[in-house]
N, C-alpha and C. Protein backbone atom coordinates (compact mmCIF):
# COMPACT_ATOMS: atom_id res chain seq x y z
N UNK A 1 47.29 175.39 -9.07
CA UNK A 1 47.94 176.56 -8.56
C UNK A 1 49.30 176.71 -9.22
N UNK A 2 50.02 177.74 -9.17
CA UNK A 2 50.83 178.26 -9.70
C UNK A 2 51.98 178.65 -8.86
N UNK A 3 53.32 177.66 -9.14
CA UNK A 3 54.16 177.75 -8.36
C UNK A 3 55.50 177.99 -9.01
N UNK A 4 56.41 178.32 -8.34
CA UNK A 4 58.19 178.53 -8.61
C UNK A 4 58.87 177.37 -8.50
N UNK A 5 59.24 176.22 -9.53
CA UNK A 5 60.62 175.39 -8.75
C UNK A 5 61.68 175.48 -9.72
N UNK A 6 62.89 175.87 -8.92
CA UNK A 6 64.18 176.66 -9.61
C UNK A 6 63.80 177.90 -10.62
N UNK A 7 62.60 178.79 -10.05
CA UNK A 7 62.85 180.04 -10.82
C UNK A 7 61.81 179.31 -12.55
N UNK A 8 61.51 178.23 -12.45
CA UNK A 8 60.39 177.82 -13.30
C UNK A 8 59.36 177.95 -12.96
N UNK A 9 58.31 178.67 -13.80
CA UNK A 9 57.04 178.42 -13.47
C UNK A 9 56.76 177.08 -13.52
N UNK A 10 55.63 176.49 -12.67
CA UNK A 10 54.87 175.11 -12.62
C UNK A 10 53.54 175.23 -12.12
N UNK A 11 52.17 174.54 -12.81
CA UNK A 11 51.01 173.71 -12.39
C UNK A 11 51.34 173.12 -11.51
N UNK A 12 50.82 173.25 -10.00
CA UNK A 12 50.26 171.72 -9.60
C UNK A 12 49.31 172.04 -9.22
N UNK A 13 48.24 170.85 -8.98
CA UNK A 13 47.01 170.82 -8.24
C UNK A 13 46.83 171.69 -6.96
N UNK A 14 45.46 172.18 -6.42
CA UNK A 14 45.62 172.65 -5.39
C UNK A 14 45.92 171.62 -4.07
N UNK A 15 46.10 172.05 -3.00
CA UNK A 15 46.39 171.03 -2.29
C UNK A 15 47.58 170.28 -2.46
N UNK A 16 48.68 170.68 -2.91
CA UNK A 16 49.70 169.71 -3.44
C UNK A 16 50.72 170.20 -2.17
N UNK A 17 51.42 169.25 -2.22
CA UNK A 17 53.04 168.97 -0.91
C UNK A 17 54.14 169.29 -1.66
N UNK A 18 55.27 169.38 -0.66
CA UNK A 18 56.47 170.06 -1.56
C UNK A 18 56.51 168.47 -2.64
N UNK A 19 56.72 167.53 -1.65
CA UNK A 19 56.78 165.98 -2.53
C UNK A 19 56.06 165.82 -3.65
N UNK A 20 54.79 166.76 -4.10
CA UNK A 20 54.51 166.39 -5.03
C UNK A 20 55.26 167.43 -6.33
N UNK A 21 55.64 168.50 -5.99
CA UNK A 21 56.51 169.11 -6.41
C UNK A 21 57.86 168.83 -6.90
N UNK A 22 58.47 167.55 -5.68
CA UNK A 22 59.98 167.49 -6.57
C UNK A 22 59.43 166.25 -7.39
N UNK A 23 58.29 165.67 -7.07
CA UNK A 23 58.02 164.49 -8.47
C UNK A 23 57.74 164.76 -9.47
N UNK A 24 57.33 166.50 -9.03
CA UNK A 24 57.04 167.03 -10.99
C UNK A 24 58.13 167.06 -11.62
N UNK A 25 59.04 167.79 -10.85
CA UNK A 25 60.06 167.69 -11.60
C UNK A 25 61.21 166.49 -11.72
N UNK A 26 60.81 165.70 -11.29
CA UNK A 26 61.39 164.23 -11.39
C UNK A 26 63.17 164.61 -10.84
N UNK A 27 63.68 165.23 -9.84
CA UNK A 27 64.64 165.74 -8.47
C UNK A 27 64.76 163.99 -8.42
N UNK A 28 66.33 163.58 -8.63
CA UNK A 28 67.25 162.48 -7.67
C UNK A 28 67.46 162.85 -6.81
N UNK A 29 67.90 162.23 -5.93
CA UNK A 29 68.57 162.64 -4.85
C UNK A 29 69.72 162.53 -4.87
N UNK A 30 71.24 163.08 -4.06
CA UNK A 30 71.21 163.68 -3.41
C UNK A 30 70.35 165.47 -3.64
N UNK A 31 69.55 165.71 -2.62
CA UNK A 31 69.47 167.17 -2.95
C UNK A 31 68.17 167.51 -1.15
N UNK A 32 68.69 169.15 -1.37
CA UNK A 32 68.25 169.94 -0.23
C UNK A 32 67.12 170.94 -1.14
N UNK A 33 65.49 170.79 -0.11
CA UNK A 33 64.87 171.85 -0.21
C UNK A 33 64.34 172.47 0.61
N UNK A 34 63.99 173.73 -0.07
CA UNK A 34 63.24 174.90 0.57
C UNK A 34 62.14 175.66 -0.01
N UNK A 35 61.61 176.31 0.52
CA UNK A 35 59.97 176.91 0.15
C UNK A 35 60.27 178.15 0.72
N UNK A 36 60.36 179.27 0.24
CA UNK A 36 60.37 180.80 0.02
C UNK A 36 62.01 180.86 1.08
N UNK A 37 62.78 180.13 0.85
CA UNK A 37 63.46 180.32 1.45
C UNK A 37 64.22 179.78 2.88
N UNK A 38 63.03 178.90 3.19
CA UNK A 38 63.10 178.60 4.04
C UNK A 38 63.29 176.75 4.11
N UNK A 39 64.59 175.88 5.07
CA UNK A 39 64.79 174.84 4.65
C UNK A 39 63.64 173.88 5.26
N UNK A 40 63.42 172.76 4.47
CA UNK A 40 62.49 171.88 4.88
C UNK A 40 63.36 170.54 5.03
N UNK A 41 63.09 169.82 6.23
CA UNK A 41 63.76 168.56 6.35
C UNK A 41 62.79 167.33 5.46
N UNK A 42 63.74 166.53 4.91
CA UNK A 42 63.12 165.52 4.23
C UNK A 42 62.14 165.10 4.80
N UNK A 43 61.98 164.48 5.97
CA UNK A 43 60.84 163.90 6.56
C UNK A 43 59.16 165.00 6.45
N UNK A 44 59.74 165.96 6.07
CA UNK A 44 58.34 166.83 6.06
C UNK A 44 58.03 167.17 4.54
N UNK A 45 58.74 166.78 3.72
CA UNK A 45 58.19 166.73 2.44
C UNK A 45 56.95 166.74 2.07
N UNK A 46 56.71 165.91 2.68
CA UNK A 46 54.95 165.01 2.37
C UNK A 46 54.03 165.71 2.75
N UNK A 47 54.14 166.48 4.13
CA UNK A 47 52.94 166.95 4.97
C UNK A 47 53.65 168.55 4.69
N UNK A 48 54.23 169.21 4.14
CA UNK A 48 54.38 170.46 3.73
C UNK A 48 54.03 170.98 2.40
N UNK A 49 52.48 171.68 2.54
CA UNK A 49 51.63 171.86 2.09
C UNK A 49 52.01 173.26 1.03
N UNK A 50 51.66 173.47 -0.23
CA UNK A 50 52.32 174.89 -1.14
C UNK A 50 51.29 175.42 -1.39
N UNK A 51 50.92 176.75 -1.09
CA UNK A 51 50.56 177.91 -1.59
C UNK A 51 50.65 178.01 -3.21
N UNK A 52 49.53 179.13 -3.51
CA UNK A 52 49.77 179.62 -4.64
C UNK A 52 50.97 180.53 -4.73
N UNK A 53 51.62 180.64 -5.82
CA UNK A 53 53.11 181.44 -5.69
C UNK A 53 54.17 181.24 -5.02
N UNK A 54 54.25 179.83 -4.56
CA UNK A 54 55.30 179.76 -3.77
C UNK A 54 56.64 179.48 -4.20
N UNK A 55 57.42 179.91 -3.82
CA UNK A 55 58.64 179.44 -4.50
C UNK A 55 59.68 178.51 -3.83
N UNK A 56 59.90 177.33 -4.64
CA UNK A 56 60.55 175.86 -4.52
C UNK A 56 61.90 176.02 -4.97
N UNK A 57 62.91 175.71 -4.38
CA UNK A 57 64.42 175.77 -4.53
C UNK A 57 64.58 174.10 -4.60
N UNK A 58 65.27 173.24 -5.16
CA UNK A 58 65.71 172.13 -5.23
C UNK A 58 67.02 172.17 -5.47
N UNK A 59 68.10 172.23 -4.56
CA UNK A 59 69.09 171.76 -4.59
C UNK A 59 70.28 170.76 -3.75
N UNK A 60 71.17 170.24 -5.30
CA UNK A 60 71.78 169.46 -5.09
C UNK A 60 73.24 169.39 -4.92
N UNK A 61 74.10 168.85 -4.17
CA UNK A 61 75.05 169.52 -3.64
C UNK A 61 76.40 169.12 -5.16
N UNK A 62 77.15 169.83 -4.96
CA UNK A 62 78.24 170.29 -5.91
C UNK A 62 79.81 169.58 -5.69
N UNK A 63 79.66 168.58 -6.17
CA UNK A 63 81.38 168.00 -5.54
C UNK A 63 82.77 168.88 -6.08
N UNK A 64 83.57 168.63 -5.69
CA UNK A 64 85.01 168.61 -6.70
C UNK A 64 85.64 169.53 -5.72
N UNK A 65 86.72 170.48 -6.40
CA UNK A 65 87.67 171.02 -4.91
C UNK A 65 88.26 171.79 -5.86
């Protein structure tokens, strides 16, 4: 299936989790995601399941002042 992470197109398998998503894109942590917008807590990574077309935000927070 055919998905959005950061405004990139990406493959993944059908059936795939956001988790398998930030391992495509190989995402350190620190970082916050979301799926069309909407935030997902870490613990649900795994069992939050992606649609075709969905769009994946991965972000990571911004230090300095």
């Amino acid at each position: 299936m055919k998905v959005f992470i950061n405004k990139h197109e990406h493959e993944l398998a059908a059936g795939a989790t956001l988790a398998d998503a930030i391992t495509a894109i190989e995402a350190k942590p620190p970082f916050a995601a979301a799926v069309n917008t909407e935030f997902v807590p870490k613990t649900q990574y795994a069992s939050q399941l992606l649609k075709d077309g969905d769009r994946i935000e991965i972000i990571s927070p911004v230090t300095g002042g």
